[in-house]
N, C-alpha and C. Protein backbone atom coordinates (compact mmCIF):
# COMPACT_ATOMS: atom_id res chain seq x y z
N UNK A 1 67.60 -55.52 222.85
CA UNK A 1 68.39 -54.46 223.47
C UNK A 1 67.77 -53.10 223.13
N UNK A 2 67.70 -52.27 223.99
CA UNK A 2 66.56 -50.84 223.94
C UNK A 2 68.18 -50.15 223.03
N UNK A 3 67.49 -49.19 222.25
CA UNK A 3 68.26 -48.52 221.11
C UNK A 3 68.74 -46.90 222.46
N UNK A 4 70.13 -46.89 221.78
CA UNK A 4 70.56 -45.71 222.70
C UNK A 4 69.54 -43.98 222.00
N UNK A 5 69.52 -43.50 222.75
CA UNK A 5 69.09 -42.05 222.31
C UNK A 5 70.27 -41.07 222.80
N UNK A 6 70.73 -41.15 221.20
CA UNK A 6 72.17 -40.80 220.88
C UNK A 6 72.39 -39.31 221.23
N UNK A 7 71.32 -38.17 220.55
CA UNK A 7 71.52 -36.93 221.33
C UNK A 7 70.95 -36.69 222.74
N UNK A 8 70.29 -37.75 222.99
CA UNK A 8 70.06 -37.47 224.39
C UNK A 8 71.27 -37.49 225.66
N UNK A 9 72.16 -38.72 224.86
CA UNK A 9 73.57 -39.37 225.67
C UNK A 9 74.49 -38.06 226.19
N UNK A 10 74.46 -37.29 225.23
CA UNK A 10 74.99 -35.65 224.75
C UNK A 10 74.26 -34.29 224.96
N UNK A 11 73.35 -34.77 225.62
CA UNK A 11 72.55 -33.17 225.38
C UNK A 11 73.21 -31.80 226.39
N UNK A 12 73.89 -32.07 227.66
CA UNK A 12 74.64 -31.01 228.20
C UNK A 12 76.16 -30.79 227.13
N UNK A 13 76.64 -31.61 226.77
CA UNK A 13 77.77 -31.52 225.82
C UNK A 13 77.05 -30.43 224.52
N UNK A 14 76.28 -30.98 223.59
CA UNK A 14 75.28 -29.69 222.84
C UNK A 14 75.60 -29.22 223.30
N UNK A 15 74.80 -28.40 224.37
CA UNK A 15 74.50 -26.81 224.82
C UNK A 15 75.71 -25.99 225.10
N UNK A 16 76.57 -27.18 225.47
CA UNK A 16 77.72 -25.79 225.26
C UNK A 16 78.37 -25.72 223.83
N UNK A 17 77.61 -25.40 222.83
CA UNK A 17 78.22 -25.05 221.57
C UNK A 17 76.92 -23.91 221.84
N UNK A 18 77.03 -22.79 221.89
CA UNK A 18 76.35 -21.65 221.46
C UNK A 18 75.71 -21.15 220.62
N UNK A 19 76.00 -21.40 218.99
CA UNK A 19 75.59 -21.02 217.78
C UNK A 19 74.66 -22.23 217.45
N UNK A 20 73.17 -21.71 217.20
CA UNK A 20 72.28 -22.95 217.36
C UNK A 20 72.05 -23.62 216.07
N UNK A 21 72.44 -23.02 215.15
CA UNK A 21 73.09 -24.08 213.85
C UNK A 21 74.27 -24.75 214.24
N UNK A 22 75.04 -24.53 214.67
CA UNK A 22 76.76 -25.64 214.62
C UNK A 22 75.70 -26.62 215.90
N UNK A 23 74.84 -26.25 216.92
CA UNK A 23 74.18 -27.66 217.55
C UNK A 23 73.36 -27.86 216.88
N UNK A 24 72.91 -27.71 216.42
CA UNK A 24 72.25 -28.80 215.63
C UNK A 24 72.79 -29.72 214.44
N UNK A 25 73.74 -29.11 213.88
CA UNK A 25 75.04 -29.78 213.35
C UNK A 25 75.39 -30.68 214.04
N UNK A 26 75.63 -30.97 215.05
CA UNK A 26 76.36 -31.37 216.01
C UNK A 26 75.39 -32.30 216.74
N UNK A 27 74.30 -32.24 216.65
CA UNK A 27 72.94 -33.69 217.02
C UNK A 27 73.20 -34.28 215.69
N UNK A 28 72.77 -34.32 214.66
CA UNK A 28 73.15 -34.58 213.57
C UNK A 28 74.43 -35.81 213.30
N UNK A 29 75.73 -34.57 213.46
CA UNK A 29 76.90 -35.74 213.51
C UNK A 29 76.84 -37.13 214.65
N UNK A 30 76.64 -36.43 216.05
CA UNK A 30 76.18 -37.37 216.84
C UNK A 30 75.41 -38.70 216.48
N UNK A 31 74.11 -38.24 215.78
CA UNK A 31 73.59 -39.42 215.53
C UNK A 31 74.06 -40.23 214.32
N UNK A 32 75.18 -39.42 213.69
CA UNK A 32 75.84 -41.22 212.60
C UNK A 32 76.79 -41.76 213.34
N UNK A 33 77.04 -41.51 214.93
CA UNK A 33 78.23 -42.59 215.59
C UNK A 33 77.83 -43.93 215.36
N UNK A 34 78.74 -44.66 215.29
CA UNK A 34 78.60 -46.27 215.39
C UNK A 34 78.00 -46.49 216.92
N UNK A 35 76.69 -47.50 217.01
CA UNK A 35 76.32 -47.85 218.02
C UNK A 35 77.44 -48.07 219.02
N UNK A 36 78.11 -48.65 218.63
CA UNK A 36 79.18 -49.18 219.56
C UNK A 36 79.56 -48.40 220.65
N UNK A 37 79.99 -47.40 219.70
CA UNK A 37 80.54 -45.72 220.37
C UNK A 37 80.02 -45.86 221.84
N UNK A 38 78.50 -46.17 222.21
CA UNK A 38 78.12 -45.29 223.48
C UNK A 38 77.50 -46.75 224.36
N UNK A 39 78.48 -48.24 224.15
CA UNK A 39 78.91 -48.95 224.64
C UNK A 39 80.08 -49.41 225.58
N UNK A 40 80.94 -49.08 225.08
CA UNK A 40 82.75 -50.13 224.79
C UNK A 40 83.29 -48.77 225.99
N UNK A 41 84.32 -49.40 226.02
CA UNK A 41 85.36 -48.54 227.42
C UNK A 41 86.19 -48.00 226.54
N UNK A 42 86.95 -47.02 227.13
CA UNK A 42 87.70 -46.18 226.15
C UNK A 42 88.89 -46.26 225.90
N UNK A 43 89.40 -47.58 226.90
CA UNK A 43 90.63 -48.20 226.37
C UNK A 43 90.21 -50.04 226.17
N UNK A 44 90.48 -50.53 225.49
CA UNK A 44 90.02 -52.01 224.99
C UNK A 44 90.76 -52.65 226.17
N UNK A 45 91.91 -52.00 226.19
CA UNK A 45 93.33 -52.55 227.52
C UNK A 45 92.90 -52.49 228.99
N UNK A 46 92.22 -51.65 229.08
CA UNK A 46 92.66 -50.38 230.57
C UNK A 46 93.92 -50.01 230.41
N UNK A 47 94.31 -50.03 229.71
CA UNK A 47 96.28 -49.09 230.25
C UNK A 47 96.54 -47.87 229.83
N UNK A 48 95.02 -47.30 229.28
CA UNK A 48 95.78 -45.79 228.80
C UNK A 48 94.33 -44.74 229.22
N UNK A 49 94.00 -45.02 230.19
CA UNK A 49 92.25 -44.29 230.39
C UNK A 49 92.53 -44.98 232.05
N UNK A 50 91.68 -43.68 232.75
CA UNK A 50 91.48 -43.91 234.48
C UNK A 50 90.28 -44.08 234.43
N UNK A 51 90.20 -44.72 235.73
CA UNK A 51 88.76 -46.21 236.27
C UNK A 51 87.50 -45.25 235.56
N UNK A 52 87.23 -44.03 235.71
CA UNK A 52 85.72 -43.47 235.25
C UNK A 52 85.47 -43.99 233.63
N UNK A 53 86.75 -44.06 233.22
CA UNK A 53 86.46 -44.08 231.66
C UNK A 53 86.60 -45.40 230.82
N UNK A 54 86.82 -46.62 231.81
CA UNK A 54 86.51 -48.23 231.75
C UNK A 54 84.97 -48.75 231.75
N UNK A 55 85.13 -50.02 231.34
CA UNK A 55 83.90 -50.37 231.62
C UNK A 55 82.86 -49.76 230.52
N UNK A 56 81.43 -50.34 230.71
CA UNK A 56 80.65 -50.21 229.71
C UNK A 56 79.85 -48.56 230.10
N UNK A 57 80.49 -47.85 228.64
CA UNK A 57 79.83 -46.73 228.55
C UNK A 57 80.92 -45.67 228.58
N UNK A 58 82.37 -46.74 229.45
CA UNK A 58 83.80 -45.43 229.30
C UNK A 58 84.00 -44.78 228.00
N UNK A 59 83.77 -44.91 226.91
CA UNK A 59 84.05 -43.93 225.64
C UNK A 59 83.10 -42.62 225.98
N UNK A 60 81.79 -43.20 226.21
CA UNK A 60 80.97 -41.79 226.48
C UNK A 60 81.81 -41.15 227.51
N UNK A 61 81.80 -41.37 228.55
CA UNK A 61 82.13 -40.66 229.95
C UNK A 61 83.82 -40.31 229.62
N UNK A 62 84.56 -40.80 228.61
CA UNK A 62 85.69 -39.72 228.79
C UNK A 62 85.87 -38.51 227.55
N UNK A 63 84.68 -39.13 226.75
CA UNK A 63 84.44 -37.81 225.94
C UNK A 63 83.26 -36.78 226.41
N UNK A 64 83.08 -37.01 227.02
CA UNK A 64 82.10 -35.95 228.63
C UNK A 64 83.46 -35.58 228.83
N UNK A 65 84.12 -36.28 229.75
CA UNK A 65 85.12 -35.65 230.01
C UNK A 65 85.85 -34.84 229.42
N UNK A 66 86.47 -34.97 228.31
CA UNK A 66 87.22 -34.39 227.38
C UNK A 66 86.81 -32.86 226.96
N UNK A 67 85.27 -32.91 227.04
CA UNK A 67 84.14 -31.74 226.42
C UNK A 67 84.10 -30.70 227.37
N UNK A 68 84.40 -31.33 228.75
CA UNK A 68 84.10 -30.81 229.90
C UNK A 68 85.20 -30.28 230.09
N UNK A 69 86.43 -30.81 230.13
CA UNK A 69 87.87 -29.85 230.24
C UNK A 69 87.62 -28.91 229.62
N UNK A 70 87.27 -29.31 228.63
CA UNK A 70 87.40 -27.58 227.12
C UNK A 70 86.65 -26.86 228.04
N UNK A 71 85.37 -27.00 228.09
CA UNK A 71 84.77 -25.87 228.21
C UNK A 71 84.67 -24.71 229.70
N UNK A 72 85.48 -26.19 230.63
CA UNK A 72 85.93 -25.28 231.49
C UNK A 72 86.97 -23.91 231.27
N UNK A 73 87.81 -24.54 230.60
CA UNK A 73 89.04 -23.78 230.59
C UNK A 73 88.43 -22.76 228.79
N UNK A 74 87.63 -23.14 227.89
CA UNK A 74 87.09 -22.19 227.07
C UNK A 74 86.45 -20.97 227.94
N UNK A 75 85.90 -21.08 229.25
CA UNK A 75 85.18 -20.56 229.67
C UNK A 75 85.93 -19.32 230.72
N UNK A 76 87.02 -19.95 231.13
CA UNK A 76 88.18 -18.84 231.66
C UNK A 76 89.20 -17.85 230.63
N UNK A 77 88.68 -16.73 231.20
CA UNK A 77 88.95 -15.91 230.40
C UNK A 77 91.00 -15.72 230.17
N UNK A 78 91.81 -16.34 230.96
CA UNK A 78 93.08 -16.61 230.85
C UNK A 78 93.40 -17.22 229.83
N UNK A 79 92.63 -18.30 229.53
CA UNK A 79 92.51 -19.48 228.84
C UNK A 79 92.12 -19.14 227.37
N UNK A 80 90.47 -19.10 227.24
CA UNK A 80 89.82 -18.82 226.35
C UNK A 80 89.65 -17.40 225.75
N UNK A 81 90.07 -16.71 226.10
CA UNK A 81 89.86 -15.46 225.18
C UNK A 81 91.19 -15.53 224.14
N UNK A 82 91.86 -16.06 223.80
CA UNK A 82 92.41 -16.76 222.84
C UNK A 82 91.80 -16.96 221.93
N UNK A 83 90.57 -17.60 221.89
CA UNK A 83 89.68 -17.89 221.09
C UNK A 83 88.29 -17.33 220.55
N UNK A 84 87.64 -17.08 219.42
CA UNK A 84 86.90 -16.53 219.25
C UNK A 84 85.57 -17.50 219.46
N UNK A 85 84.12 -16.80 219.94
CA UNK A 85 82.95 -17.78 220.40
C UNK A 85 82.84 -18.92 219.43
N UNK A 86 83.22 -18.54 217.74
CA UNK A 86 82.81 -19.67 217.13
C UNK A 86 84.21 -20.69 217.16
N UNK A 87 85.17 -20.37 217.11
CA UNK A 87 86.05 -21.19 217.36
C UNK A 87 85.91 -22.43 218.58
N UNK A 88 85.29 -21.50 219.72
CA UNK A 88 85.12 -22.61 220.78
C UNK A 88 83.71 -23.42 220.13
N UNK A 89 82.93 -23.27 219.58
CA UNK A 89 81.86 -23.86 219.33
C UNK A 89 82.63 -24.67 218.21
N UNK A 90 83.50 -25.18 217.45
CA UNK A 90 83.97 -25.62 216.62
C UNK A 90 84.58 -26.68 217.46
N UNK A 91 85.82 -26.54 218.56
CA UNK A 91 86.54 -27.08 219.35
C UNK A 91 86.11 -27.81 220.43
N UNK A 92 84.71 -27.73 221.03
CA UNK A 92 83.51 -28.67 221.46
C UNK A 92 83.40 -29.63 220.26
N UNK A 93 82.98 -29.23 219.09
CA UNK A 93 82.01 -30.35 218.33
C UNK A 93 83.29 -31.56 218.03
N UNK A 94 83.98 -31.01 218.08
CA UNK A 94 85.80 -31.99 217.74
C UNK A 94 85.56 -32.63 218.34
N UNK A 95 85.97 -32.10 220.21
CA UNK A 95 85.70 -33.14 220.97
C UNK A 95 84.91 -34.05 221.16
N UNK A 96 83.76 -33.33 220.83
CA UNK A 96 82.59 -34.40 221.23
C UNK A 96 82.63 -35.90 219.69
N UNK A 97 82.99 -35.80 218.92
CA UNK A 97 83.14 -36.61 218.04
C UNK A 97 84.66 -36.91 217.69
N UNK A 98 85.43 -36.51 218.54
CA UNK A 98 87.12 -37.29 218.21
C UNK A 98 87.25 -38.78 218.26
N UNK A 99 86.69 -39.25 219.26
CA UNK A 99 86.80 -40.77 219.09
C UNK A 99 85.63 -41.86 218.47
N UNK A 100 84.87 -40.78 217.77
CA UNK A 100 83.20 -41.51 217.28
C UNK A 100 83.70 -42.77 216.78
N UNK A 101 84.76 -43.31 215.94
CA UNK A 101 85.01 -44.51 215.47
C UNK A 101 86.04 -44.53 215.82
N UNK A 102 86.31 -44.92 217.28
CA UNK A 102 87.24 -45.53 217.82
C UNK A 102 87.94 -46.26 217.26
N UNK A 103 86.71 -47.57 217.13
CA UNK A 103 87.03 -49.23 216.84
C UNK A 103 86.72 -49.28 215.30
N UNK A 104 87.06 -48.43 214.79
CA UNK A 104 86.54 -48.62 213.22
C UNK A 104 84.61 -48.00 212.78
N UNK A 105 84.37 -48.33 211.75
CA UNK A 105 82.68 -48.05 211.10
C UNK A 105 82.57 -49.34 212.07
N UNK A 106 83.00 -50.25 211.72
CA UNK A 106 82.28 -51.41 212.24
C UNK A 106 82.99 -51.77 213.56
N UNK A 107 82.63 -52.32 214.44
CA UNK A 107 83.26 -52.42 215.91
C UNK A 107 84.38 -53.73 215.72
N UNK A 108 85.80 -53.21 215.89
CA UNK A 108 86.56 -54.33 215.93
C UNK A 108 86.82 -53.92 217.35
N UNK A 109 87.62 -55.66 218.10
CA UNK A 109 88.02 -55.92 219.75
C UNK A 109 88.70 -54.37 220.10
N UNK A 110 89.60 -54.12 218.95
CA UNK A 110 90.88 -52.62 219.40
C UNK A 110 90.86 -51.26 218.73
N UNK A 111 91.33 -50.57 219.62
CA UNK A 111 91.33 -49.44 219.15
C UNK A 111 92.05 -49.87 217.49
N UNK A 112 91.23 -48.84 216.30
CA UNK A 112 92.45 -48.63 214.86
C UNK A 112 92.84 -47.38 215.51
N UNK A 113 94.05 -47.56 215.03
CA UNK A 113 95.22 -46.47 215.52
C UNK A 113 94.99 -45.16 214.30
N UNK A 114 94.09 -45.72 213.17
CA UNK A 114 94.18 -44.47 212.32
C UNK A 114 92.34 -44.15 212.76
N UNK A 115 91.77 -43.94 213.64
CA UNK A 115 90.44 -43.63 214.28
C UNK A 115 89.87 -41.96 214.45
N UNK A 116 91.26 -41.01 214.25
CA UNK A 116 90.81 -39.77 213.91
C UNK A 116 90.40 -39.55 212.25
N UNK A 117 91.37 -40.10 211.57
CA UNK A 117 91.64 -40.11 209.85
C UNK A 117 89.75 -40.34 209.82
N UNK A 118 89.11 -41.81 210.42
CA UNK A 118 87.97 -42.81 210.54
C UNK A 118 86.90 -41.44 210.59
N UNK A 119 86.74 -40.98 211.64
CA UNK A 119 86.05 -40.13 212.51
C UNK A 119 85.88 -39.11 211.01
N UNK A 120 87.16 -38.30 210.81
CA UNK A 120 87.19 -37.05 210.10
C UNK A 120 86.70 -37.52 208.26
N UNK A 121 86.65 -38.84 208.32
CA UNK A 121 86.17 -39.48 206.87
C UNK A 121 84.62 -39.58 207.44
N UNK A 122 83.84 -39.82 208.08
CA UNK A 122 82.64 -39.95 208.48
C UNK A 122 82.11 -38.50 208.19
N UNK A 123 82.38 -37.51 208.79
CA UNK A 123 82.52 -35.96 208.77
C UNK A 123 82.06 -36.01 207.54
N UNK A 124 82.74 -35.67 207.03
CA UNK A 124 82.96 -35.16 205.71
C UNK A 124 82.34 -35.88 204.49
N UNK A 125 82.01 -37.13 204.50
CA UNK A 125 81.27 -37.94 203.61
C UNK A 125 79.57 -37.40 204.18
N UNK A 126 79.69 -37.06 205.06
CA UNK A 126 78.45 -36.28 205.70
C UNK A 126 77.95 -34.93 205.63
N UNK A 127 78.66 -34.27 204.97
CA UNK A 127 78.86 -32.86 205.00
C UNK A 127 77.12 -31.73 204.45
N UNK A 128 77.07 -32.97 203.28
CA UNK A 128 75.81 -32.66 203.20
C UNK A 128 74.43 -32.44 203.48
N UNK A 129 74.60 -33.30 205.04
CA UNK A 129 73.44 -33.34 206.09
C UNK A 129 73.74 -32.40 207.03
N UNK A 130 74.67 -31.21 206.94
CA UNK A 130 74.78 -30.38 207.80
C UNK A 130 74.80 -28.89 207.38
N UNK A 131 74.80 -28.21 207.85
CA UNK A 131 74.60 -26.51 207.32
C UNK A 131 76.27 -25.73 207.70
N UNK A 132 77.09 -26.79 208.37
CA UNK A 132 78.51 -26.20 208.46
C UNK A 132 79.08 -25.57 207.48
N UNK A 133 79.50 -24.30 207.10
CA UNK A 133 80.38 -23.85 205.97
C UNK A 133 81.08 -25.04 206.01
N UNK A 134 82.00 -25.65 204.96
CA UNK A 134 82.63 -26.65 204.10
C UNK A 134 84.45 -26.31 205.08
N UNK A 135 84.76 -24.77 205.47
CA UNK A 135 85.72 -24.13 205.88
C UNK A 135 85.54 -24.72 207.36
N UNK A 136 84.51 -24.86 208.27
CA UNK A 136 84.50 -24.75 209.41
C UNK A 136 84.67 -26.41 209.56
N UNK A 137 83.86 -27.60 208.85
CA UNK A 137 84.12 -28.71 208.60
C UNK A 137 85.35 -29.22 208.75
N UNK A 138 86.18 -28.70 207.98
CA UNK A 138 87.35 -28.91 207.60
C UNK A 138 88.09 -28.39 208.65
N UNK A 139 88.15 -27.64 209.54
CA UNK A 139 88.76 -27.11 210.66
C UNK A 139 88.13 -28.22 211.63
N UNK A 140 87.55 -28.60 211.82
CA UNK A 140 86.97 -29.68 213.22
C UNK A 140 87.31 -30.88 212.71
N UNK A 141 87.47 -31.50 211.76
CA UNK A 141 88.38 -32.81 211.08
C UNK A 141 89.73 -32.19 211.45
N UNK A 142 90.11 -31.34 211.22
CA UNK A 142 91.88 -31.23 211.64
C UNK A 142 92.04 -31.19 212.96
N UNK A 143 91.01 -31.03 213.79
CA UNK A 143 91.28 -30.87 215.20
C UNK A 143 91.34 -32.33 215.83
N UNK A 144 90.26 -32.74 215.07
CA UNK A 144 89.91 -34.32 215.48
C UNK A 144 91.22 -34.74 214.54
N UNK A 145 91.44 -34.71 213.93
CA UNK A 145 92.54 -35.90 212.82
C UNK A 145 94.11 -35.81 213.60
N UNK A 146 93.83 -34.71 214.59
CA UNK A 146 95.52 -34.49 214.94
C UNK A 146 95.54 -34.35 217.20
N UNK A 147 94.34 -35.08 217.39
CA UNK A 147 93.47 -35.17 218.72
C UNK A 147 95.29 -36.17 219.40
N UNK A 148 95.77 -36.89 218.79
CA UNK A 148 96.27 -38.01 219.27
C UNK A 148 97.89 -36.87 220.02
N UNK A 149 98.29 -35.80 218.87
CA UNK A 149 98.99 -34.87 219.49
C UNK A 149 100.53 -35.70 219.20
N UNK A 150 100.97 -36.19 220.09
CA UNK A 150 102.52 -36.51 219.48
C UNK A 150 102.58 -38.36 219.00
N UNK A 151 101.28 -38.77 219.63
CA UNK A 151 101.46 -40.25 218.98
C UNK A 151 100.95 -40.34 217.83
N UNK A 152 101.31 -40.36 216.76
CA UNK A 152 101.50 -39.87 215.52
C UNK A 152 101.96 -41.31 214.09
N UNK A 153 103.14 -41.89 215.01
CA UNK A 153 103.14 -43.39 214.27
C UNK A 153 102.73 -44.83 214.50
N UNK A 154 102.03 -44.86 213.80
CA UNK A 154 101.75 -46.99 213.87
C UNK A 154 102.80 -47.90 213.88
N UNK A 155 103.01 -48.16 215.32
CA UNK A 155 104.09 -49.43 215.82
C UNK A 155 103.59 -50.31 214.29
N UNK A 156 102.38 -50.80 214.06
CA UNK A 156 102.18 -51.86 213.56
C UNK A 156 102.63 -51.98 211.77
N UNK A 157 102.05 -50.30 211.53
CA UNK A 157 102.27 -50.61 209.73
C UNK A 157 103.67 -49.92 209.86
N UNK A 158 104.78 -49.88 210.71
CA UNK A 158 105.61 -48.82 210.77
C UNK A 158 105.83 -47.31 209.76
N UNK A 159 104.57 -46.77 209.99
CA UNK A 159 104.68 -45.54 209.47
C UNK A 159 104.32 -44.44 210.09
N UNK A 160 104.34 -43.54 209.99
CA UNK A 160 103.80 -42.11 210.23
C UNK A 160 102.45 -42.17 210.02
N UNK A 161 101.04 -41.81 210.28
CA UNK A 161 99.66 -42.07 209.85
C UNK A 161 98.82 -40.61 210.30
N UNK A 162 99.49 -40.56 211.23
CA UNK A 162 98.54 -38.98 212.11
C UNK A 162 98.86 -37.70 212.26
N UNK A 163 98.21 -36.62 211.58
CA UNK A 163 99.55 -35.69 211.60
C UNK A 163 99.21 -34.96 213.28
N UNK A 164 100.30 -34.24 213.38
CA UNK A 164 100.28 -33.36 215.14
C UNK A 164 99.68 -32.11 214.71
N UNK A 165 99.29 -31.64 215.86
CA UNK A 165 98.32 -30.87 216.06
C UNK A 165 99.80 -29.43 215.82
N UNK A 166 98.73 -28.64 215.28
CA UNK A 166 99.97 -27.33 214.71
C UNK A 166 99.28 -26.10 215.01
N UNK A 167 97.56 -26.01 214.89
CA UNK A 167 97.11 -24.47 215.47
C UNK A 167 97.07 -24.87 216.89
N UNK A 168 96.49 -23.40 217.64
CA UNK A 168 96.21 -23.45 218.53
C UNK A 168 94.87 -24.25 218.82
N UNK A 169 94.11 -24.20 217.71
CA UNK A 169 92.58 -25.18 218.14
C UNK A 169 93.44 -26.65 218.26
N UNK A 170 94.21 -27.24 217.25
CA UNK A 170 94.06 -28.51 217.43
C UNK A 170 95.45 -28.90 218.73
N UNK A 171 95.96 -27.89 219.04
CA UNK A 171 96.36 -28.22 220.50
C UNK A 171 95.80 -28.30 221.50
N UNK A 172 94.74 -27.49 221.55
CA UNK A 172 94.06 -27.57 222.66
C UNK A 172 92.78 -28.45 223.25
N UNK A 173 92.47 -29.21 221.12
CA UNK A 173 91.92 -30.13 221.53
C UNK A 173 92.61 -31.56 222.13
N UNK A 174 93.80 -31.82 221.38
CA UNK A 174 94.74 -32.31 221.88
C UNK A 174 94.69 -32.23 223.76
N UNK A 175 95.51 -31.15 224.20
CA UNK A 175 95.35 -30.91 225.32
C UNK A 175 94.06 -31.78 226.00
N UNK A 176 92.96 -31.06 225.87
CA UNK A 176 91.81 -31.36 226.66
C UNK A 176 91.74 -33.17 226.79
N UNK A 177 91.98 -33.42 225.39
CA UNK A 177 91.80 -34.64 225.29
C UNK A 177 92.33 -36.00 226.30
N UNK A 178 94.43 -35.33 225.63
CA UNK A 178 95.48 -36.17 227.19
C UNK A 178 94.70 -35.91 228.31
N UNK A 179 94.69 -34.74 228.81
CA UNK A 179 93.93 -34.33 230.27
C UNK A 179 93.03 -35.62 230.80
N UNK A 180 91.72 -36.04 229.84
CA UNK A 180 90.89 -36.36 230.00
C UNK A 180 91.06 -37.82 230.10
N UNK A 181 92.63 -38.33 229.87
CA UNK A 181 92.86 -39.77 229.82
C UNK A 181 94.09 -40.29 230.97
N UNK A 182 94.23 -39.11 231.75
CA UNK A 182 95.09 -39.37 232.91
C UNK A 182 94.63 -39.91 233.78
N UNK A 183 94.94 -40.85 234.23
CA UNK A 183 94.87 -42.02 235.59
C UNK A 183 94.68 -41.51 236.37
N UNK A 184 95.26 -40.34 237.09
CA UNK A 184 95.15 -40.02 238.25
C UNK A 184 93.82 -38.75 238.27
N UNK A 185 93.44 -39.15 237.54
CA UNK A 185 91.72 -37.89 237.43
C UNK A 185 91.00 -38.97 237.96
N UNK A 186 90.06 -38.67 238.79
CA UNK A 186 88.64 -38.84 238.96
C UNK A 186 87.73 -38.45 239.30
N UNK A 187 86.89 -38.03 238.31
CA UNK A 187 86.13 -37.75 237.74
C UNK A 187 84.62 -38.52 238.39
N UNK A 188 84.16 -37.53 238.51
CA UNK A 188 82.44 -38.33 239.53
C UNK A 188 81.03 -38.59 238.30
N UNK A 189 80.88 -39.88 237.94
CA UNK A 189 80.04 -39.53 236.90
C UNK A 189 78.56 -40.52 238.04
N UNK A 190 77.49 -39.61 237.54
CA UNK A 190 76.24 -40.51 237.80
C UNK A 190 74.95 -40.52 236.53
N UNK A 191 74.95 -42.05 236.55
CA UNK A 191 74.15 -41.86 235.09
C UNK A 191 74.79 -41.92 233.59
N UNK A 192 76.25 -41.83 234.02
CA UNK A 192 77.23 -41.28 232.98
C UNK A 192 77.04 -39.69 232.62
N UNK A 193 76.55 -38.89 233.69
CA UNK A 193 76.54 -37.44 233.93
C UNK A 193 77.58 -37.27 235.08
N UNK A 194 78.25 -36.20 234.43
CA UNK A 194 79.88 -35.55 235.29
C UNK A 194 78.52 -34.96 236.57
N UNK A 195 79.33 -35.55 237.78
CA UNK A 195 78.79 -34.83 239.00
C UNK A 195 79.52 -34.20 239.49
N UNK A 196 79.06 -33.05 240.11
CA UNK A 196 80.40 -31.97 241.14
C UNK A 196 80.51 -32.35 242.18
């Protein structure tokens, strides 16, 4: 099986982070995803992701997607001037790595329901291969750790596991995110590149 070329999968997602340290940060994180990542569909079910984001390669193409909401709406000034340039360059790199371990480090059949906690432990056990202030780190794990927004408890261990999103960054990654998993979107991908 030919090996994926992991920042290549991502390279229009990069470029819209601006500050050319946080991308290259951000090739970096990219390349410790679990192979799996830029395999598997982005719901194990189909019941919670529309047809673009099924099938082999849907995790990539709805976190395209997801990257792609932001930066539309980062990019409108209604929207985004809310935010400061590095903030949006922070609120990309979230997205682009919110669901990196979906299915766990190691690929299990289902989504783990604790997969932001997964993601934001990868981060950060990593911290050292990146030039991120330790402050800005820690702000893109909370964005990612609280991505899920109000689903928050595990039917299964009946507890609470995820906390909700409380700034404005991790709402809006939130936001972008639901957006990006509604059924009734479709979304034109070729190549697994968003087409207009």
């Amino acid at each position: 099986m030919k090996k994926t070329d992991k920042i290549a999968v991502f390279k229009t997602e990069i470029n819209y982070v601006k500050d050319s340290t946080l991308r290259e940060d951000l090739k970096v994180l990219i390349g410790l995803l679990p192979d799996y990542f830029f395999e598997i569909p982005a719901s194990s079910t189909g019941k919670y992701h529309p047809a673009f984001s099924l099938g082999d390669g849907g995790l990539v193409r709805h976190t395209k997607a997801a990257v792609r909401i932001a930066n539309e709406l980062l990019n409108n000034n209604t929207v985004g001037s809310k935010f400061s340039l590095h903030d949006k360059d922070l609120i990309i790199i979230a997205l682009a790595l919110h669901d990196g371990v979906k299915s766990g480090m190691e690929h299990s059949q289902y989504t783990k329901f604790d997969h932001p906690l997964l993601a934001s432990k990868l981060i950060m056990e990593n911290k050292d291969k990146v030039s991120m202030e330790v402050d800005d780190l820690r702000k893109v794990c909370s964005m990612i750790e609280s991505h899920m927004g109000e689903w928050t408890y595990d039917n299964y261990h009946k507890k609470e596991v995820l906390p909700k999103p409380r700034t404005a960054e991790q709402r809006f990654v939130h936001m972008c995110d639901f957006l990006a998993s509604r059924k009734f979107l479709d979304i034109k991908f070729l190549d697994n590149e968003i087409i207009e």
